[in-house]
C-alpha atoms as a PDB file:
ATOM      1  CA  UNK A   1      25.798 141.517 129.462  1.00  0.00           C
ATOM      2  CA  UNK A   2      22.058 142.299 129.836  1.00  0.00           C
ATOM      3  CA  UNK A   3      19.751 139.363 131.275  1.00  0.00           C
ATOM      4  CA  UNK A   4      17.699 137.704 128.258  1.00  0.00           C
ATOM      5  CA  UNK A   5      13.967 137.764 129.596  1.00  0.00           C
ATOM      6  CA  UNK A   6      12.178 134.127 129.582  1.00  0.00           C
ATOM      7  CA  UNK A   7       8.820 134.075 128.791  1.00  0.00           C
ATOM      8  CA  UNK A   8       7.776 132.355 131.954  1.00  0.00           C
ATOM      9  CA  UNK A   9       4.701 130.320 130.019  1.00  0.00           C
ATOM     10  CA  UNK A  10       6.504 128.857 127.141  1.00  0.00           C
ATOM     11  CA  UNK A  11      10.368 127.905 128.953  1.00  0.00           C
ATOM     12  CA  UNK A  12      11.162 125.821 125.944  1.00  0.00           C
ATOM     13  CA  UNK A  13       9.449 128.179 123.496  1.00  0.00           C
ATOM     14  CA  UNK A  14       6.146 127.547 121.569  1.00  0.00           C
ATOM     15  CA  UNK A  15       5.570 124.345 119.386  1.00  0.00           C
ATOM     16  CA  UNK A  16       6.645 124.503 116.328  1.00  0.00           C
ATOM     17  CA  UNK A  17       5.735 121.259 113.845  1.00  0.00           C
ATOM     18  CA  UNK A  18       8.688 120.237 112.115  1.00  0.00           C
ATOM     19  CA  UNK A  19       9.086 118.172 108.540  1.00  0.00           C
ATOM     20  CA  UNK A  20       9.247 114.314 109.044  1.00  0.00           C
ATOM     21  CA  UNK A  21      12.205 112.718 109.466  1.00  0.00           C
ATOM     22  CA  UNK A  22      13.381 108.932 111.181  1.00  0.00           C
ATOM     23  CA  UNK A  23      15.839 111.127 112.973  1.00  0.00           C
ATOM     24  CA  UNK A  24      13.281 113.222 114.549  1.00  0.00           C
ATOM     25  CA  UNK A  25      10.476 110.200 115.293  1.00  0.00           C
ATOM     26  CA  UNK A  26      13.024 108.529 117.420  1.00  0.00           C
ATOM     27  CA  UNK A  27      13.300 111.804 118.912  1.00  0.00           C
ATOM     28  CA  UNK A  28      10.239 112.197 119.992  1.00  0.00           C
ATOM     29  CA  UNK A  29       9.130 108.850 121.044  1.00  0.00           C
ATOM     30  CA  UNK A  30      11.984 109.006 123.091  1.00  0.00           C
ATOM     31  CA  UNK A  31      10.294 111.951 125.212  1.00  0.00           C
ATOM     32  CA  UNK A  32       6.727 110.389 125.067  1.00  0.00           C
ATOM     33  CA  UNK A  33       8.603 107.356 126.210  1.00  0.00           C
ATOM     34  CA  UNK A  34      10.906 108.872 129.182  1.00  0.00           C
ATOM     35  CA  UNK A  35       8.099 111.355 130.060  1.00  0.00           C
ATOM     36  CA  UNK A  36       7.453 110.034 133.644  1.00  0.00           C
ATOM     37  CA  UNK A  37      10.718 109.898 134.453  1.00  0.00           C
ATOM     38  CA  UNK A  38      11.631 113.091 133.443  1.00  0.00           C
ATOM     39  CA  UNK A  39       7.903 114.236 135.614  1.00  0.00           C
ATOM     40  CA  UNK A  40       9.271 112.847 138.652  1.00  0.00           C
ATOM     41  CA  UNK A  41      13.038 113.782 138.646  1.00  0.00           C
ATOM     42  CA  UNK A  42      11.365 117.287 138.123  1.00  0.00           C
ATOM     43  CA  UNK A  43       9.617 117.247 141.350  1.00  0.00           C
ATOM     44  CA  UNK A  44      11.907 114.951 143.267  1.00  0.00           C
ATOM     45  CA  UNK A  45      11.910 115.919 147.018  1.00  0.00           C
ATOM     46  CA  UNK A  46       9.342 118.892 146.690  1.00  0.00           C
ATOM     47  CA  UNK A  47       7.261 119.284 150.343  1.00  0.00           C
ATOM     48  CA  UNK A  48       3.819 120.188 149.850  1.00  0.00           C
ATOM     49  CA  UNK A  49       4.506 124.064 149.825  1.00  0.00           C
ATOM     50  CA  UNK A  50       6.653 123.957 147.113  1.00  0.00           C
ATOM     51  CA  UNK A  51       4.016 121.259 145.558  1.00  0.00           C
ATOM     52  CA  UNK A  52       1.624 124.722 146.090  1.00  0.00           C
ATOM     53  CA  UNK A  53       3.596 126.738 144.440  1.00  0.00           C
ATOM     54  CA  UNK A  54       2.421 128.207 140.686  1.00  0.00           C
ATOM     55  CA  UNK A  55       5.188 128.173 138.402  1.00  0.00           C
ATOM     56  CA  UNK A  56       4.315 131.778 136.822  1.00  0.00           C
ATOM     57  CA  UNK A  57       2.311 134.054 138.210  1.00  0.00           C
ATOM     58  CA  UNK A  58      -1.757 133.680 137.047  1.00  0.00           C
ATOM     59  CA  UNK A  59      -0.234 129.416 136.440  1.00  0.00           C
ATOM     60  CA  UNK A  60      -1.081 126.431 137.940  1.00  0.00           C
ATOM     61  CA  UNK A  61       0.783 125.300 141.346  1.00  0.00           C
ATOM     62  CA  UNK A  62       3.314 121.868 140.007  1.00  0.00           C
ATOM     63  CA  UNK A  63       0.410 119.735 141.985  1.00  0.00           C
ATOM     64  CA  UNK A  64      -1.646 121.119 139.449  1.00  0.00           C
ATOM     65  CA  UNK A  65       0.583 120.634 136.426  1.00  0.00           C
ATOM     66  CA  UNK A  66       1.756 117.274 137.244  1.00  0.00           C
ATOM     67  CA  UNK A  67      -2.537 116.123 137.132  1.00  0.00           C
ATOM     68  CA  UNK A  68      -2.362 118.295 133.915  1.00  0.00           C
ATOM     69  CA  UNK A  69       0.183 116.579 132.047  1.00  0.00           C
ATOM     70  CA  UNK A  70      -1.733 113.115 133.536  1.00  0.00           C
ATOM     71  CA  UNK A  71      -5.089 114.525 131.728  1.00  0.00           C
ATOM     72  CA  UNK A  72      -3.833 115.983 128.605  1.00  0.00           C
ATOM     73  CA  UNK A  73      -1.965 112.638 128.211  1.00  0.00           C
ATOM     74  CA  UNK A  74      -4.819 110.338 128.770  1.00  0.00           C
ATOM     75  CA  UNK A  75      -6.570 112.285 126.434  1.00  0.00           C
ATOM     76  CA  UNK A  76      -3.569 111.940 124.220  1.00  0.00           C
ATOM     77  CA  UNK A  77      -3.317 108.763 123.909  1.00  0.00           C
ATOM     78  CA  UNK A  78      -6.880 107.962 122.808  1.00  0.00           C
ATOM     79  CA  UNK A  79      -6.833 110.115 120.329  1.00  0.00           C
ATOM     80  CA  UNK A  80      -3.877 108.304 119.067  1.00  0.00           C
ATOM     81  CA  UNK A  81      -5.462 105.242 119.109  1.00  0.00           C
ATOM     82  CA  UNK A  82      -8.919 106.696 117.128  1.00  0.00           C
ATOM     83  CA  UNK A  83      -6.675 107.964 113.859  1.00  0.00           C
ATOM     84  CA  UNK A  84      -4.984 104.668 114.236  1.00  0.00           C
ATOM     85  CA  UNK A  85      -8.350 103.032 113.960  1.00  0.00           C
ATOM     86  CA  UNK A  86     -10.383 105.153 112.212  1.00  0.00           C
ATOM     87  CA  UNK A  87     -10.415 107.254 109.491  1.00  0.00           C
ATOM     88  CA  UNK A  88      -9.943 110.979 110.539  1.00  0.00           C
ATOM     89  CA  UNK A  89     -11.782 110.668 113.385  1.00  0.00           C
ATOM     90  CA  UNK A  90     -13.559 113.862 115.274  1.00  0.00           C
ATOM     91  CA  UNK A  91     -11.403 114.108 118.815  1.00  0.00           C
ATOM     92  CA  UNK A  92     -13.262 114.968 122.240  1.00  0.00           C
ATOM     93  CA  UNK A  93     -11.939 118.344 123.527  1.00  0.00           C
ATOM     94  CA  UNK A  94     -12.239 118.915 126.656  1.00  0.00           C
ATOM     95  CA  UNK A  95     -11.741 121.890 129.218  1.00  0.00           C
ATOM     96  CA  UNK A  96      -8.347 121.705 130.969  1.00  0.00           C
ATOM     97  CA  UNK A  97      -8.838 124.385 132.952  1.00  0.00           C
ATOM     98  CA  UNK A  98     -12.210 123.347 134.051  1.00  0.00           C
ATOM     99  CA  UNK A  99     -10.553 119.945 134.882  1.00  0.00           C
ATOM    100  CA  UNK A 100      -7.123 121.293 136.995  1.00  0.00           C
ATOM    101  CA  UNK A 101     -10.059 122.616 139.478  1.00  0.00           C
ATOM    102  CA  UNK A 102     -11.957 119.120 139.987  1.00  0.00           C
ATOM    103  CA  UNK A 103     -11.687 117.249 143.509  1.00  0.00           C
ATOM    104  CA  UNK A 104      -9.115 114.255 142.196  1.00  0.00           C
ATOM    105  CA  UNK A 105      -6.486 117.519 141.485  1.00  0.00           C
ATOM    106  CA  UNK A 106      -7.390 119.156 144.454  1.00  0.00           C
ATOM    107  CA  UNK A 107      -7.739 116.170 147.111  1.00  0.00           C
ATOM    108  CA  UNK A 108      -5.307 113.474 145.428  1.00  0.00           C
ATOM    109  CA  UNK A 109      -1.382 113.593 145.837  1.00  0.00           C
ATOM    110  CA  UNK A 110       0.832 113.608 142.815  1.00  0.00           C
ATOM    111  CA  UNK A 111       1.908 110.513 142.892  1.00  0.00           C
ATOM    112  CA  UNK A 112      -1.337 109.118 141.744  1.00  0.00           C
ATOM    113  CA  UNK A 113      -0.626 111.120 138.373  1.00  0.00           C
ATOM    114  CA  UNK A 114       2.814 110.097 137.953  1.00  0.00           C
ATOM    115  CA  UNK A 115       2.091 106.612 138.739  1.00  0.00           C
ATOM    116  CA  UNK A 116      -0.685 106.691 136.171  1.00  0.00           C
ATOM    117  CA  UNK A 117       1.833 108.091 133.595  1.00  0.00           C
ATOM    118  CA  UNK A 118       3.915 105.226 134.036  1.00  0.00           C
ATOM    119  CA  UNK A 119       1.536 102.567 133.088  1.00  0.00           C
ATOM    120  CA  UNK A 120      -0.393 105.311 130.624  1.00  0.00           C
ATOM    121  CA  UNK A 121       3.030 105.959 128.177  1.00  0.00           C
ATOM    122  CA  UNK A 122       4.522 102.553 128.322  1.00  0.00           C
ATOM    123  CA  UNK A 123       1.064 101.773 126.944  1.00  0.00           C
ATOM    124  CA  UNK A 124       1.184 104.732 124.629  1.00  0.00           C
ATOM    125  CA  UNK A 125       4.901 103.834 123.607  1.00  0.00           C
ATOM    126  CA  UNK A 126       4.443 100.783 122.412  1.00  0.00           C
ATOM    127  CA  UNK A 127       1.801 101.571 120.265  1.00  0.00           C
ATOM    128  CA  UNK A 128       3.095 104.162 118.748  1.00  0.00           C
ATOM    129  CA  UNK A 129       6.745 102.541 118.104  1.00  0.00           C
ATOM    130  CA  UNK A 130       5.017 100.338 115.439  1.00  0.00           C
ATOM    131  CA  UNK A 131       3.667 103.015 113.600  1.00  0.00           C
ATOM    132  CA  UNK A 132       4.292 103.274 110.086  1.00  0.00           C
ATOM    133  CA  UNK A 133       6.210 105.877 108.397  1.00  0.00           C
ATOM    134  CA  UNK A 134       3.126 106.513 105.928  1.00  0.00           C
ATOM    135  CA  UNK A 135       0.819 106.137 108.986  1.00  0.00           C
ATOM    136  CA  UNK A 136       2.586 109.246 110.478  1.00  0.00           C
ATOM    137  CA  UNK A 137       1.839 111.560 107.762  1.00  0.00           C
ATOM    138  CA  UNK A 138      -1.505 110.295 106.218  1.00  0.00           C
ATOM    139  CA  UNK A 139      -3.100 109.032 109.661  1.00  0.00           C
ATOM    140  CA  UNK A 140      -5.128 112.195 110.672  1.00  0.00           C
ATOM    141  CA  UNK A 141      -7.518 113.636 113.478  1.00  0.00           C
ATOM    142  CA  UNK A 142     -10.437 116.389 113.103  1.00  0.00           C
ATOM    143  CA  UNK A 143      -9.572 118.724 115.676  1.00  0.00           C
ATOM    144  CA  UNK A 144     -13.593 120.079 116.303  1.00  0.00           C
ATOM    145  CA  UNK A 145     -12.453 123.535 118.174  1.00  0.00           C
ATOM    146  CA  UNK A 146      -9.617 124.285 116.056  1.00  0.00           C
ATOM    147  CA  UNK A 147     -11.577 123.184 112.770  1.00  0.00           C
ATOM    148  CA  UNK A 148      -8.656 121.376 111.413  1.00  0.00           C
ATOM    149  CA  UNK A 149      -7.260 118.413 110.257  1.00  0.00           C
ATOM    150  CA  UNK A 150      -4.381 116.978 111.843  1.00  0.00           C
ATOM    151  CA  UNK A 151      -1.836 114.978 111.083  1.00  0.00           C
ATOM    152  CA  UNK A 152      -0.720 111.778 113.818  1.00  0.00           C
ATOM    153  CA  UNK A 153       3.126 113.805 113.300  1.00  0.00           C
ATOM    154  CA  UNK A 154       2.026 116.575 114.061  1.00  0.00           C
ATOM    155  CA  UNK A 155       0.287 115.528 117.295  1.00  0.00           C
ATOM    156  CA  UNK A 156       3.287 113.163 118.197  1.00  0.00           C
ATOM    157  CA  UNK A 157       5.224 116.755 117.854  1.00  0.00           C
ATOM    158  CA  UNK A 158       3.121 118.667 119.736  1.00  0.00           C
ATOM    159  CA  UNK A 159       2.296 116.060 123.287  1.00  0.00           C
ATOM    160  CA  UNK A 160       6.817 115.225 122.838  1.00  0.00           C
ATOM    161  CA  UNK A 161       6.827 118.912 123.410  1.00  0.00           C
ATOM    162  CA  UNK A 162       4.027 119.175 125.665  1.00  0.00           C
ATOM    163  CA  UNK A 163       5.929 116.571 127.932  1.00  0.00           C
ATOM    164  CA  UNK A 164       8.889 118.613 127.765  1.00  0.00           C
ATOM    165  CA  UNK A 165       7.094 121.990 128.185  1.00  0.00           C
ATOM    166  CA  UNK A 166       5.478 121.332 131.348  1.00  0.00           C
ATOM    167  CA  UNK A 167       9.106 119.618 132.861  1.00  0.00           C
ATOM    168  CA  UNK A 168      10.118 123.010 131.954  1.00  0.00           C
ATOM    169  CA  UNK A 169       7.965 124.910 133.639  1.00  0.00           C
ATOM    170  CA  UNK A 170       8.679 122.643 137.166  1.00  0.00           C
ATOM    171  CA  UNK A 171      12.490 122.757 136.471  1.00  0.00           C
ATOM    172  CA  UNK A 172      12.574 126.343 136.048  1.00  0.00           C
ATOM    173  CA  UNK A 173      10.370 126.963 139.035  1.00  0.00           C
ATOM    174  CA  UNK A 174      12.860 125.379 140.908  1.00  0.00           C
ATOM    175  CA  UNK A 175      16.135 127.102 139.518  1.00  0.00           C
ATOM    176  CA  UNK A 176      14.248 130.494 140.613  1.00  0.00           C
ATOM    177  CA  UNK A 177      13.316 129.440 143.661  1.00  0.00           C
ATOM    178  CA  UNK A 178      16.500 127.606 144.461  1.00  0.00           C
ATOM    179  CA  UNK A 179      14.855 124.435 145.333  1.00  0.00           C
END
């Protein structure tokens, strides 16, 4: 049987948005909520060499990814909080390559980031568990890079498979390696 090739950037495949359903919110609060524990059962008893290690050649090392998902999140989670507060509110983008290479990635252990992500989506799950139904599909965001409107489902979509994407890429490292 021939070996399947996996496309070492997108483990779990690309995002793809997906119609609403109660089914699938509970879904994916579930992974905004569960996030951090998924984060650190992914790098569970890594040394700092493995910690160095990019996940795809060209990638970031897992210290690197773990900050990522810690920035991307933050940012996340505020812009959650402006649609829920405002109407279609421009978002901040922001450079996340530009910020994997700052001094807290480099200099700070990972813990710091996983620790933050503790605190960061029990705050982020609890607001968005009282979201309505009607709030998911008519709360929206203006997306300033993309020039687009967005929809608060499709972002909750798109970070529920961010958080699993970048597990993905750690857990995968780690089968290849044999870690």
């Amino acid at each position: 049987m021939p070996s399947v090739e996996i496309d070492l950037r997108y483990p779990i495949g690309e995002y793809e948005p997906k119609p609403f359903s109660v089914e699938q919110k509970v879904e994916w609060l579930a992974e905004i909520k569960f996030l951090p524990i998924y984060l650190e059962n992914a790098i569970v008893n890594l040394d700092e060499a493995q910690l160095q290690t990019s996940y795809r050649d060209g990638g970031w090392t897992v210290h690197q990814l773990v900050h990522h998902v810690a920035d991307s999140h933050m940012n996340a989670y505020c812009r959650f909080k402006l649609a829920l507060t405002e109407e279609n509110p421009t978002i901040k983008t922001y450079d996340e390559k530009q910020w994997a290479e700052m001094n807290d990635v480099k200099k700070l252990p990972v813990n710091i980031s996983t620790t933050l992500l503790h605190a960061l989506h029990s705050r982020w799950y609890e607001a968005l568990k009282y979201v309505s139904d009607d709030e998911w599909n008519n709360r929206t965001v203006f997306h300033p890079e993309h020039k687009k409107t967005l929809r608060l489902w499709y972002l909750l979509g798109m970070y529920a498979w961010h958080s699993k994407h970048h597990v993905a890429h750690i857990t995968a490292l780690r089968e290849r390696m044999e870690w």
